[in-house]
Protein backbone atom coordinates (compact mmCIF):
# COMPACT_ATOMS: atom_id res chain seq x y z
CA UNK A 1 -73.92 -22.48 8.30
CA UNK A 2 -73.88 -25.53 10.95
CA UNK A 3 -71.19 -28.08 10.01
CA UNK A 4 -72.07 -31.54 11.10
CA UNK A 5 -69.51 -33.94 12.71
CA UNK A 6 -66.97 -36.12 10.99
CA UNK A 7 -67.97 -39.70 11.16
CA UNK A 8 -64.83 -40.75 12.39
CA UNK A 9 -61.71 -39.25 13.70
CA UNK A 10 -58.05 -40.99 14.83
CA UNK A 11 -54.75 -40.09 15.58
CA UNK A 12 -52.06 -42.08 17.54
CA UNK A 13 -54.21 -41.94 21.23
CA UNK A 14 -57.42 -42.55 20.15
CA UNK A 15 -60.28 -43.15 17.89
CA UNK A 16 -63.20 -41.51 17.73
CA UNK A 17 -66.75 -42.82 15.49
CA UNK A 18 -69.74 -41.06 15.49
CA UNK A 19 -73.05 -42.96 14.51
CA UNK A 20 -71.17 -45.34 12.79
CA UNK A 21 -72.74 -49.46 12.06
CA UNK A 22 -70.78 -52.01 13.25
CA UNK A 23 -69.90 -54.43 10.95
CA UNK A 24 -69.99 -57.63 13.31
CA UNK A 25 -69.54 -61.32 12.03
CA UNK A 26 -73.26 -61.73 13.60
CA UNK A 27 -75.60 -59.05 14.26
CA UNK A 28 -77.00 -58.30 17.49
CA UNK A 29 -80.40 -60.03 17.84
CA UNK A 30 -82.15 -56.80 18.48
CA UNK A 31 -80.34 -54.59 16.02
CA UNK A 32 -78.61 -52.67 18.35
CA UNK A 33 -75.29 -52.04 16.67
CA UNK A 34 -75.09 -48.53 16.09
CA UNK A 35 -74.21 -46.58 19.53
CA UNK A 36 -74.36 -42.61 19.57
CA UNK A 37 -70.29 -42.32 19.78
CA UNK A 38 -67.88 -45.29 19.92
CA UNK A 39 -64.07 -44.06 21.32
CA UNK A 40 -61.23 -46.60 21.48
CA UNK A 41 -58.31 -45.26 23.84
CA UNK A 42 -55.31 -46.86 21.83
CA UNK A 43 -53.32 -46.89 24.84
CA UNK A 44 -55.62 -48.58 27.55
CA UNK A 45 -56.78 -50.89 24.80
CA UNK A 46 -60.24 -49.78 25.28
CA UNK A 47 -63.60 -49.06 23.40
CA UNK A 48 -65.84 -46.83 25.41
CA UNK A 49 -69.84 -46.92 23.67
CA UNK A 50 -71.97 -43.66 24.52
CA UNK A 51 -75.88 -44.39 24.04
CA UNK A 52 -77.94 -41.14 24.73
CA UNK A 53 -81.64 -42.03 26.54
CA UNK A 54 -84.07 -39.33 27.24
CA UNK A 55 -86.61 -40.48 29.50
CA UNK A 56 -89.39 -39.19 31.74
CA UNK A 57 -88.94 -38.34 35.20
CA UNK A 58 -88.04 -41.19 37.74
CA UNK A 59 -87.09 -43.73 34.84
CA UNK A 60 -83.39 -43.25 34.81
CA UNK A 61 -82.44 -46.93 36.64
CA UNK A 62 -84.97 -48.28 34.51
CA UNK A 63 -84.15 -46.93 31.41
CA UNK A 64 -79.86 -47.47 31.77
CA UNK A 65 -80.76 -51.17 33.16
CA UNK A 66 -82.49 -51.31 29.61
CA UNK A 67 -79.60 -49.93 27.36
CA UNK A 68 -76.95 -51.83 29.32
CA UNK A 69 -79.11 -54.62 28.81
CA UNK A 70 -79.79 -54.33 25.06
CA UNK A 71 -76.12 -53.75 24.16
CA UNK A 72 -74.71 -56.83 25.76
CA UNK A 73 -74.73 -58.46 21.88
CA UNK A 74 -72.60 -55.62 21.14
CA UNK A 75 -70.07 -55.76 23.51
CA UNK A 76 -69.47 -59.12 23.23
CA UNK A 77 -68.91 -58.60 19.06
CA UNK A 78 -66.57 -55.64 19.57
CA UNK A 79 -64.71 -58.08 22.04
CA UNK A 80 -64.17 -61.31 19.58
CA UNK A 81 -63.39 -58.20 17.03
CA UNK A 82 -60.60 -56.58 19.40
CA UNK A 83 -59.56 -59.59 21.59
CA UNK A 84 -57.65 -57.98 25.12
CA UNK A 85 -59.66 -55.08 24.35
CA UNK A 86 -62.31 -53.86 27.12
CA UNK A 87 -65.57 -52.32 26.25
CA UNK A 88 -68.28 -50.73 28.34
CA UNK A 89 -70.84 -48.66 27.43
CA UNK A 90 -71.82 -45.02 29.11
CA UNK A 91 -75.55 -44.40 29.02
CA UNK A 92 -76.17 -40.78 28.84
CA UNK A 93 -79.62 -39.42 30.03
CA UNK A 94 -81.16 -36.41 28.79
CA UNK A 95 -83.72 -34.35 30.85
């Protein structure tokens, strides 16, 4: 049997959410509030967003220009959420 992963995991270090909504005061315009894996490290007070791509060969600027682009909205909501806080996201790309 294939267990699934826990949408969310914490101790004292870190946080960990996995393909969990963000509840912002506003929305993103696009939608694009629900990254792959969102990990806060307690201790650098900062949130770390993971968005998986999978593209076709010779698209991979293109295609992390795009997701760094479309997440902007929720960077800046996760930063009036957690003010001090950094966030960046990590684009993943699957071949």
């Amino acid at each position: 049997m294939q267990s699934h992963p826990q949408p969310s995991k914490e101790n004292n270090k870190a946080k960990v959410l996995w393909d969990i909504l963000w509840q912002l005061e506003q929305c993103p315009k696009n939608g694009a509030n629900k990254p792959d894996i969102s990990i806060l490290d307690k201790k650098s007070k900062e949130w770390s967003l993971v968005k998986g791509t999978i593209y076709k060969p010779g698209t991979v600027a293109e295609r992390t220009k795009y997701k760094q682009n479309k997440y902007v909205d929720l960077r800046l909501g996760i930063k009036n959420l957690y003010p001090g806080y950094k966030v960046r996201l990590i684009t993943t790309v699957f071949d």
